[in-house]
N, C-alpha and C. Protein backbone atom coordinates (compact mmCIF):
# COMPACT_ATOMS: atom_id res chain seq x y z
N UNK A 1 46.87 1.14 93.43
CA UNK A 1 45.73 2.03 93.24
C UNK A 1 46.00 3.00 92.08
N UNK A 2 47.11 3.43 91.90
CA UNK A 2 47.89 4.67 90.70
C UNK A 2 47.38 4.04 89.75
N UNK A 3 47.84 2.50 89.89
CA UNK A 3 48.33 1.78 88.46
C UNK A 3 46.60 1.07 87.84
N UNK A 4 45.43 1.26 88.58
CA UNK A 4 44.47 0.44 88.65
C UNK A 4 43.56 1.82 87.78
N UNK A 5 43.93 3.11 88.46
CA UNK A 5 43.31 4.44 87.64
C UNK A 5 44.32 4.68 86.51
N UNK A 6 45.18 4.41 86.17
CA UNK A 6 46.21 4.71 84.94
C UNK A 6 45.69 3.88 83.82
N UNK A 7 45.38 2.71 84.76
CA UNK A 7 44.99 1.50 83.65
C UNK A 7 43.44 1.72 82.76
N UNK A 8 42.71 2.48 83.96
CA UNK A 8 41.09 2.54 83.69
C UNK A 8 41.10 3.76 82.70
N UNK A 9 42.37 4.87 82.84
CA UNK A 9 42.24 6.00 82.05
C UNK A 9 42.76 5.91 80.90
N UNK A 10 43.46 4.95 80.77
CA UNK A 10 44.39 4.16 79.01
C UNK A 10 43.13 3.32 78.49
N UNK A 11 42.40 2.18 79.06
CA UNK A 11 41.09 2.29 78.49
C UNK A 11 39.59 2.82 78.21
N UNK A 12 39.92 4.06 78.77
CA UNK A 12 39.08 4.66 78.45
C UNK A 12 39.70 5.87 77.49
N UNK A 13 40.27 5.92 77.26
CA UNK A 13 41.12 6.99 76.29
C UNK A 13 41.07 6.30 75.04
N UNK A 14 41.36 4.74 74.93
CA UNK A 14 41.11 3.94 73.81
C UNK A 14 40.09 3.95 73.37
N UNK A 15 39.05 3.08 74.16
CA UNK A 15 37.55 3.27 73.25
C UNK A 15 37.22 4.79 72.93
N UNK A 16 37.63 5.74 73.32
CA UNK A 16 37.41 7.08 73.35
C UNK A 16 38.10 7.43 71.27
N UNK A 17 39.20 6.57 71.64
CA UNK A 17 39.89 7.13 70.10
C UNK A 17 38.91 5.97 69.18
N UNK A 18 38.84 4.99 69.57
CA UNK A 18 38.14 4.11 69.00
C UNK A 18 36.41 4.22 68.25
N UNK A 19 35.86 5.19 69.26
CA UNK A 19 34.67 5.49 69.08
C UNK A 19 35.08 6.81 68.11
N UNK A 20 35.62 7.77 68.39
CA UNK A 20 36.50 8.71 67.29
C UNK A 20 37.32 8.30 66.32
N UNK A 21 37.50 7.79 65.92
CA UNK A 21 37.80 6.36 64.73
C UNK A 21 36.77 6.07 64.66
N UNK A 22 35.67 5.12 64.60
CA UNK A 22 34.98 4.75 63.68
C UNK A 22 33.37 6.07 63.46
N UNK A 23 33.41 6.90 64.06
CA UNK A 23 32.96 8.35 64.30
C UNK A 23 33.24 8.77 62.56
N UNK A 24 35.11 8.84 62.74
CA UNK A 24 34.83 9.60 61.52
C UNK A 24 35.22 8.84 60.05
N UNK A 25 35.19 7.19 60.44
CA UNK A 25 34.87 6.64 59.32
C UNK A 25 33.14 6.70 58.71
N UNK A 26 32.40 6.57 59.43
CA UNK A 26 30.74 7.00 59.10
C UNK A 26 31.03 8.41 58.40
N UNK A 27 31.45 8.54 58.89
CA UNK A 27 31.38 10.70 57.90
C UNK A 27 31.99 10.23 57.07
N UNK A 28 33.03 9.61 56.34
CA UNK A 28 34.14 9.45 55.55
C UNK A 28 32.75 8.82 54.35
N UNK A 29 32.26 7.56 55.00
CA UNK A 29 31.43 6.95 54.44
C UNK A 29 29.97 8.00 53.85
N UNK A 30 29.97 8.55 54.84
CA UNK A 30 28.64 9.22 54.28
C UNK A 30 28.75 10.47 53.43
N UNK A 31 30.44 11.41 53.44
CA UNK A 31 30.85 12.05 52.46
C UNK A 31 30.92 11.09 51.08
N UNK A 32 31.12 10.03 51.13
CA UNK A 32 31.24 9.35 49.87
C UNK A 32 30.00 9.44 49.26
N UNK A 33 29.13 9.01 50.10
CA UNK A 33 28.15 8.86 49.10
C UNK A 33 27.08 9.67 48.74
N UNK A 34 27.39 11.06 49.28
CA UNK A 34 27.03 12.18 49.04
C UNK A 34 27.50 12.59 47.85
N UNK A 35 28.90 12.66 47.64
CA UNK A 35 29.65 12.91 46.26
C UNK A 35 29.18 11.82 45.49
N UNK A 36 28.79 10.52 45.64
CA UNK A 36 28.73 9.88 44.21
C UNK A 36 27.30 10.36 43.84
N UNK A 37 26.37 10.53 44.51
CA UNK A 37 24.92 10.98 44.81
C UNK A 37 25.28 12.32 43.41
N UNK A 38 26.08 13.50 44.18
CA UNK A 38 26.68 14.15 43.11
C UNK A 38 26.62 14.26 41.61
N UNK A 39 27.77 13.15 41.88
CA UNK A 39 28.10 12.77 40.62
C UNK A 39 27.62 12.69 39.76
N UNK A 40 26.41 11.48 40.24
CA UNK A 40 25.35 11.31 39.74
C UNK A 40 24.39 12.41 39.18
N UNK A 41 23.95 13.09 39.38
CA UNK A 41 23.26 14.74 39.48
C UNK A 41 23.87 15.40 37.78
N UNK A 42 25.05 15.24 38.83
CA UNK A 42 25.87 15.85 36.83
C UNK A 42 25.86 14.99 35.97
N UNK A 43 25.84 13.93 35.93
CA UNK A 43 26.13 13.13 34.89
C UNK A 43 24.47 13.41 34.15
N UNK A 44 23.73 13.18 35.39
CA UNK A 44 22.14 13.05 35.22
C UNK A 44 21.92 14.65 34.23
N UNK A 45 22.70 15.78 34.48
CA UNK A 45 22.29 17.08 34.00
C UNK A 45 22.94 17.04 32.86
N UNK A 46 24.15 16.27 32.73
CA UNK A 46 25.16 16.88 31.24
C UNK A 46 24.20 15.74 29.98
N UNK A 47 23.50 14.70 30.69
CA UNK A 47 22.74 13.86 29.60
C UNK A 47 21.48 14.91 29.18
N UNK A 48 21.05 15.83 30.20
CA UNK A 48 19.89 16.28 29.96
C UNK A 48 20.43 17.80 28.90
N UNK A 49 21.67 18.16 29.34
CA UNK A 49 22.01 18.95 28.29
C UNK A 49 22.48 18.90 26.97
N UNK A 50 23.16 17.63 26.81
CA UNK A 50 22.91 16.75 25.31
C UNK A 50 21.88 16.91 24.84
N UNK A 51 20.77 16.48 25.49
CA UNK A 51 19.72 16.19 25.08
C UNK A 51 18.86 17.21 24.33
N UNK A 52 19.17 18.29 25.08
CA UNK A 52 18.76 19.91 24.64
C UNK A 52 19.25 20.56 23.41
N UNK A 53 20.70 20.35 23.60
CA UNK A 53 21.46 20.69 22.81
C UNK A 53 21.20 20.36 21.11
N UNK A 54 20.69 18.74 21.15
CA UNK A 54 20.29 17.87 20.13
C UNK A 54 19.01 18.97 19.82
N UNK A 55 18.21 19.28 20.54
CA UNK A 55 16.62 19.61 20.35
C UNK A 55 17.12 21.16 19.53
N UNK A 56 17.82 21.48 20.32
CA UNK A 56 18.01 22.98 19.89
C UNK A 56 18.61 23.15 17.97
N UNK A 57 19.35 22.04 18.05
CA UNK A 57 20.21 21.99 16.45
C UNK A 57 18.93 21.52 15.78
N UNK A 58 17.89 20.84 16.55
CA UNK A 58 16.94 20.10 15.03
C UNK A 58 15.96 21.17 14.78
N UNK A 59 15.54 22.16 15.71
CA UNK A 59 14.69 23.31 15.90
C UNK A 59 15.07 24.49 14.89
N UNK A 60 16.77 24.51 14.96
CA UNK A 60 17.55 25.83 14.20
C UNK A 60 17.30 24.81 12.59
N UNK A 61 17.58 23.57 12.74
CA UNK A 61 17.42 23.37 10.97
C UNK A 61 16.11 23.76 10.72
N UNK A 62 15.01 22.86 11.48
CA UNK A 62 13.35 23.27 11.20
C UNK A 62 13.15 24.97 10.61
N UNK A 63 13.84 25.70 11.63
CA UNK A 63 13.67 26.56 11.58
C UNK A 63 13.94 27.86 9.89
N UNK A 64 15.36 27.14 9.71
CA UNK A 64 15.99 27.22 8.77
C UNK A 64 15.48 26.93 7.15
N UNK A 65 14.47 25.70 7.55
CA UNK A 65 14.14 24.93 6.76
C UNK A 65 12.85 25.63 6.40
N UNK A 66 12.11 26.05 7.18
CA UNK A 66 10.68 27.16 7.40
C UNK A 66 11.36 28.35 6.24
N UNK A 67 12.09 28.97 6.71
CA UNK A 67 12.69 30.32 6.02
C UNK A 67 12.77 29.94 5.17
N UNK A 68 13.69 29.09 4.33
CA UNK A 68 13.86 29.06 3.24
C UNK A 68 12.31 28.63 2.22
N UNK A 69 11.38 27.87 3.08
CA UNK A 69 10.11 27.69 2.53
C UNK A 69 9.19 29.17 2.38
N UNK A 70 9.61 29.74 3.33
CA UNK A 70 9.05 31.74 3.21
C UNK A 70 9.69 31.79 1.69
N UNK A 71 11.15 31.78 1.48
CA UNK A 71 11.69 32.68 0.14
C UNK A 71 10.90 32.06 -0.51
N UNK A 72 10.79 30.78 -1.22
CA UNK A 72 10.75 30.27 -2.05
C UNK A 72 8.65 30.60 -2.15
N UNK A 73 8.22 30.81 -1.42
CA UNK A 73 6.53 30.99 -1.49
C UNK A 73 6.91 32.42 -1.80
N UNK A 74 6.98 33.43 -1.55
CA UNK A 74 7.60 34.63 -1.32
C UNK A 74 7.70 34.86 -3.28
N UNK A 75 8.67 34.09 -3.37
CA UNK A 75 9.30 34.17 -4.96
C UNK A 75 7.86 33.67 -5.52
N UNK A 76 7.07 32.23 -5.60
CA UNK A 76 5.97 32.17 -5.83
C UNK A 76 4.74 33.24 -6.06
N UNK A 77 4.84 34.00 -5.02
CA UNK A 77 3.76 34.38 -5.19
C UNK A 77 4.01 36.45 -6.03
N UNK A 78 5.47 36.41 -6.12
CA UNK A 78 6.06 37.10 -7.27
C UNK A 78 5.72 36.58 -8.53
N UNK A 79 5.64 35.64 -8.93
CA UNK A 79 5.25 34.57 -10.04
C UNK A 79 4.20 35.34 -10.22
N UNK A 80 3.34 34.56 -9.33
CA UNK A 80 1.77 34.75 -9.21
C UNK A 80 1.12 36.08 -9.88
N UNK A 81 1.76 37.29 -8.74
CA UNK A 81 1.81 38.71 -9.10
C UNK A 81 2.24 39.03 -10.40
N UNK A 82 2.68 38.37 -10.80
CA UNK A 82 3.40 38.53 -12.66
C UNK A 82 2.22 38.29 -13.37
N UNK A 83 2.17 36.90 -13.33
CA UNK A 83 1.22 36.38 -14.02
C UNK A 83 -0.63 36.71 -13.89
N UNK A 84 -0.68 36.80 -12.49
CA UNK A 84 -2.12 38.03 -12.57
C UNK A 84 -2.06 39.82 -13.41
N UNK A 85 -0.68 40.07 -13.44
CA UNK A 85 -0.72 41.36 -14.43
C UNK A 85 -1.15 40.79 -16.05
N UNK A 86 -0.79 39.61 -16.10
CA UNK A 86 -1.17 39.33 -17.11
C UNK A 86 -2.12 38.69 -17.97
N UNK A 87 -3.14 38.26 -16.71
CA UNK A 87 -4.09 37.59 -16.44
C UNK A 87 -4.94 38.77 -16.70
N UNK A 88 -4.70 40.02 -16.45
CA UNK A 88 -5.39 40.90 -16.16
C UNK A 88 -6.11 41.39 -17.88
N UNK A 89 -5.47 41.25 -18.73
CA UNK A 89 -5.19 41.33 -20.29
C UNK A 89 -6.06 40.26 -20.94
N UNK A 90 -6.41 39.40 -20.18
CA UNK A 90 -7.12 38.29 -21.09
C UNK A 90 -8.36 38.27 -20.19
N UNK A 91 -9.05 36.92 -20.18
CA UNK A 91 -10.56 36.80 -19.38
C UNK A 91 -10.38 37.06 -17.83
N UNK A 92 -11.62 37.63 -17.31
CA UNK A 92 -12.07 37.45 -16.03
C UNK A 92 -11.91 36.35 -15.45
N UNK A 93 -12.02 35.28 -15.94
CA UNK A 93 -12.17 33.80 -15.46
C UNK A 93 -10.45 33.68 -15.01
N UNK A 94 -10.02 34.11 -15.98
CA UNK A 94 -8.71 33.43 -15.65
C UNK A 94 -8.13 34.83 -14.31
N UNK A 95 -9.06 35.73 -14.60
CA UNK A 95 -8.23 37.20 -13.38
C UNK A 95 -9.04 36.13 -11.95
N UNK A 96 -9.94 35.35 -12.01
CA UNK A 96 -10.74 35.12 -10.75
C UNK A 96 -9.11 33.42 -10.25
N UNK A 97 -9.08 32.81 -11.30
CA UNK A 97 -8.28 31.53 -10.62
C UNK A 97 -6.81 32.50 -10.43
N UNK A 98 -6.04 33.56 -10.89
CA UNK A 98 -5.19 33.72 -10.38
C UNK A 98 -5.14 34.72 -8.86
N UNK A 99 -6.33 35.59 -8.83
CA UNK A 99 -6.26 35.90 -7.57
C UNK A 99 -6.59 34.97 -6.27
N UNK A 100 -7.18 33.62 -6.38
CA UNK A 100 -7.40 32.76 -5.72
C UNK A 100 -5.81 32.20 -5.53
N UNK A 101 -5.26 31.75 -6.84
CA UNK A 101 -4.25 31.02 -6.11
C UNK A 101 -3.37 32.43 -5.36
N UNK A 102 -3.15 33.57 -5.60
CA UNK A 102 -2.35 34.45 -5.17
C UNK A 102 -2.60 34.42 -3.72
N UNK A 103 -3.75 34.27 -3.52
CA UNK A 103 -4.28 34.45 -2.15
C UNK A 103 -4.09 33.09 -1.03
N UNK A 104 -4.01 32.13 -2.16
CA UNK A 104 -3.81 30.42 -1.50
C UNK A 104 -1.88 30.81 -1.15
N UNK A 105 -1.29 31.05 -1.93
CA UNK A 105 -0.09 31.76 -1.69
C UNK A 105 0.20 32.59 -0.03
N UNK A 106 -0.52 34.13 -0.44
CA UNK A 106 -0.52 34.69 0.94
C UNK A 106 -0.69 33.47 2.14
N UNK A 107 -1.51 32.98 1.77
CA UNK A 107 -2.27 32.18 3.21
C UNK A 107 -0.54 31.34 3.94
N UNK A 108 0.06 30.47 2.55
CA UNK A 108 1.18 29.81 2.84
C UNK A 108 1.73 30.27 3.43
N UNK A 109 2.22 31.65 3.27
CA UNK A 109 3.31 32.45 2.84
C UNK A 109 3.17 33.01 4.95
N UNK A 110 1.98 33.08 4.93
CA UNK A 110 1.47 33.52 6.50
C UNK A 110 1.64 32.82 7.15
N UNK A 111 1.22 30.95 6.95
CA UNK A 111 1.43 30.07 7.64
C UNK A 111 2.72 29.55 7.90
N UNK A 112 3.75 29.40 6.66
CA UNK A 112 5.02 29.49 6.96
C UNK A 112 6.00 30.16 8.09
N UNK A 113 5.35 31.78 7.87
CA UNK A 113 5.69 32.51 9.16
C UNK A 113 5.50 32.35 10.44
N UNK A 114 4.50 32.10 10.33
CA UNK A 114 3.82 31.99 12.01
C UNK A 114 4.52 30.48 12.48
N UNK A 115 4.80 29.36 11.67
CA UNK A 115 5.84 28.40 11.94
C UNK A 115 6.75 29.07 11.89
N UNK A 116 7.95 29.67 11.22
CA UNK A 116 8.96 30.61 12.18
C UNK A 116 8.97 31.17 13.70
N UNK A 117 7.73 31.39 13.51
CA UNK A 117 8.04 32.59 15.05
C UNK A 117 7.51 31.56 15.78
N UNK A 118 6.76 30.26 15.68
CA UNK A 118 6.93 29.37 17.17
C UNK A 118 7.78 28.59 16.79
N UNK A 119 8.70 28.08 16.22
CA UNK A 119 10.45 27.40 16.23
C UNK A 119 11.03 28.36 16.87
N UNK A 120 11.14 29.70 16.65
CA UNK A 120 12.08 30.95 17.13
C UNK A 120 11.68 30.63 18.30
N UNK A 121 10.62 30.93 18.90
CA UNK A 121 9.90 30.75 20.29
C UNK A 121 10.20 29.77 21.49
N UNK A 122 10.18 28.19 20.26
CA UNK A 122 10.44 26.83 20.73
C UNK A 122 12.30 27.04 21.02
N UNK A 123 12.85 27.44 20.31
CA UNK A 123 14.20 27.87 19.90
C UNK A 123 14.84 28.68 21.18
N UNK A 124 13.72 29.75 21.49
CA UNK A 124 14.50 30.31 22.72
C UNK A 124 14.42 29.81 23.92
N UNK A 125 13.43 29.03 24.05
CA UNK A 125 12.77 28.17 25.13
C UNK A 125 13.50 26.78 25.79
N UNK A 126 13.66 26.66 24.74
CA UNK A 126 15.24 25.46 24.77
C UNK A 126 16.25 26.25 25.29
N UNK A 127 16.75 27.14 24.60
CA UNK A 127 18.18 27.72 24.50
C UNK A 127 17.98 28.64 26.52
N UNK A 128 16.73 28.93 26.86
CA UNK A 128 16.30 29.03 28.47
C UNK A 128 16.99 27.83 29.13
N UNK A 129 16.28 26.82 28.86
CA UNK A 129 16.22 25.39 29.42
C UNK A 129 17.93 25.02 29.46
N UNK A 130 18.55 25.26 28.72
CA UNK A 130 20.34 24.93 28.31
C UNK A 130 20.58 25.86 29.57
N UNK A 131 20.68 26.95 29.84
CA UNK A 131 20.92 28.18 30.46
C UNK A 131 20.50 27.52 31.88
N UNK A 132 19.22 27.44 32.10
CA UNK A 132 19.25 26.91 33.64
C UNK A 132 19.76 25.15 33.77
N UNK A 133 19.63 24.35 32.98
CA UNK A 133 20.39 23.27 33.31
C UNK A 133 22.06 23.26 33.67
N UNK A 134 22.22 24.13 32.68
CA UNK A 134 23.67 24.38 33.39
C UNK A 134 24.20 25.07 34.45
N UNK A 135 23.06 26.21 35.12
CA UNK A 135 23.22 26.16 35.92
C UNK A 135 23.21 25.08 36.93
N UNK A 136 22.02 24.72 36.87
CA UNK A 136 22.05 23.42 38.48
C UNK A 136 23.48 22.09 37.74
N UNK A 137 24.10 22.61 36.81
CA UNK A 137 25.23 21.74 36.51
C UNK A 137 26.18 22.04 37.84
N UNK A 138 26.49 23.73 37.16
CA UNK A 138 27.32 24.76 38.49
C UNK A 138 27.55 24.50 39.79
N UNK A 139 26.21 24.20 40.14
CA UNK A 139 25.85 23.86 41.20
C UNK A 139 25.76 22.86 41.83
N UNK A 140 25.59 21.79 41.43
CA UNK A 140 26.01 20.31 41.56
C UNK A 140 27.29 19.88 41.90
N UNK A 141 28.14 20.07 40.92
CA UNK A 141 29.37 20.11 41.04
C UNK A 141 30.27 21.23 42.02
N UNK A 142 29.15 22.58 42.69
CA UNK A 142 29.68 23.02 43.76
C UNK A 142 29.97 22.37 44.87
N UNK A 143 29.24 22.02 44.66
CA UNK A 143 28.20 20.47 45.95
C UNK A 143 29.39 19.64 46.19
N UNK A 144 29.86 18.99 44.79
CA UNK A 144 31.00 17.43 45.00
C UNK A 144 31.80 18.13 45.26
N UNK A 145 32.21 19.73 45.16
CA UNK A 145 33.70 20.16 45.30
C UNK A 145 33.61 20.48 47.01
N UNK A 146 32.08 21.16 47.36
CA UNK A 146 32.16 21.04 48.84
C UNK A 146 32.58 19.62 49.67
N UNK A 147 31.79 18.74 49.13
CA UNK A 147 31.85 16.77 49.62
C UNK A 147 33.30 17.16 49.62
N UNK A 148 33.99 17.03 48.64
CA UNK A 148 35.34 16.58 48.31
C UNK A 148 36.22 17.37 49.62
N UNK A 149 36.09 18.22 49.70
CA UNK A 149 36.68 19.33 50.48
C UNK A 149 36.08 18.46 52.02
N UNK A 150 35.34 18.55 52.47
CA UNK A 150 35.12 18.28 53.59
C UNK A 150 35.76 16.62 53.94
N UNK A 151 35.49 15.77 52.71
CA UNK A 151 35.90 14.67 53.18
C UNK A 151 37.60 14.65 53.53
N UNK A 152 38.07 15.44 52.51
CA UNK A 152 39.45 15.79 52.79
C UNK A 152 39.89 16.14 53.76
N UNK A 153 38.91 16.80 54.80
CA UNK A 153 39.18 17.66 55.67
C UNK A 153 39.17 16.72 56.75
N UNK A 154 38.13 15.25 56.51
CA UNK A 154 37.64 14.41 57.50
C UNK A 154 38.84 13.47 57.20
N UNK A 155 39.51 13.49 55.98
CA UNK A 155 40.84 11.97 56.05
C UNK A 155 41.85 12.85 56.80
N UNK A 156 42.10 14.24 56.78
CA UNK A 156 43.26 14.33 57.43
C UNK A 156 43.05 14.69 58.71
N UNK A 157 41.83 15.14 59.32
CA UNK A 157 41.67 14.75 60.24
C UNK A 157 42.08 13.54 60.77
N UNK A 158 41.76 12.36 60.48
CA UNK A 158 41.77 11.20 60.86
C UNK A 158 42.76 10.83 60.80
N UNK A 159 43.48 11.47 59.88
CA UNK A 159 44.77 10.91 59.66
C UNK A 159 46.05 11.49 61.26
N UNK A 160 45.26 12.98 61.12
CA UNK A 160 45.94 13.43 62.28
C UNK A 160 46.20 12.78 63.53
């Protein structure tokens, strides 16, 4: 009778470890694929911050590229201003086509700008977008370091 309850309590202590064994292989399993899930996430965010990064350098040349189109209209319409003082000395006709182009000038010279300040705009808007992608980078990878940690926690468990 001892040996008939000794026997029933050794198999039931087995399936007991057994069911706790494969218990915390499912967690083992499902920490995995939480972290590659992860992984995934960052990999998915550091492409999207390339990607930004790219936008942001072609925005600063645009941008760059705008300004230097300001000097150079800028210097133009110094020209212009020269040459209407001197326009001013000879016919009307010719004082009427240089204040036109002086003014076709301004107009550039305005439009140029106002393309500055939406690249600057576009420019900071990106350089936002970099700022919170890297955050949920932070954060992602808080995530796999939690997975990692717990699964660790679940092999030596198991291991225990």
């Amino acid at each position: 009778n001892t040996t008939n309850t000794m026997t029933t309590n050794t198999t039931n202590t087995n399936t007991s470890l057994e069911d706790l064994a494969t218990s915390i292989r499912h967690q083992i399993q499902n920490h995995g694929v939480l972290g590659r899930e992860r992984l995934w996430e960052i990999e998915h965010l550091r492409t999207d911050n390339a990607a930004l990064l790219h936008k942001i350098q072609g925005l600063t040349t645009q941008a760059h590229e705008a300004e230097i189109q300001v000097a150079d209209l800028r210097a133009a319409a110094k020209r212009v201003a020269a040459q209407h003082q001197e326009a001013l000395l000879s016919s009307d006709t010719c004082k009427r086509r240089l204040e036109e182009s002086h003014a076709e000038l301004k107009r550039q010279v305005a439009e140029a700008t106002s393309q500055i300040e939406i690249l600057q705009r576009s420019v900071s808007h990106t350089e936002q977008q970099l700022t919170e992608s890297k955050y949920r980078e932070e954060v992602a990878t808080q995530r796999v370091l939690e997975v990692q940690k717990r699964l660790a926690a679940a092999v030596a468990e198991a291991e225990a």
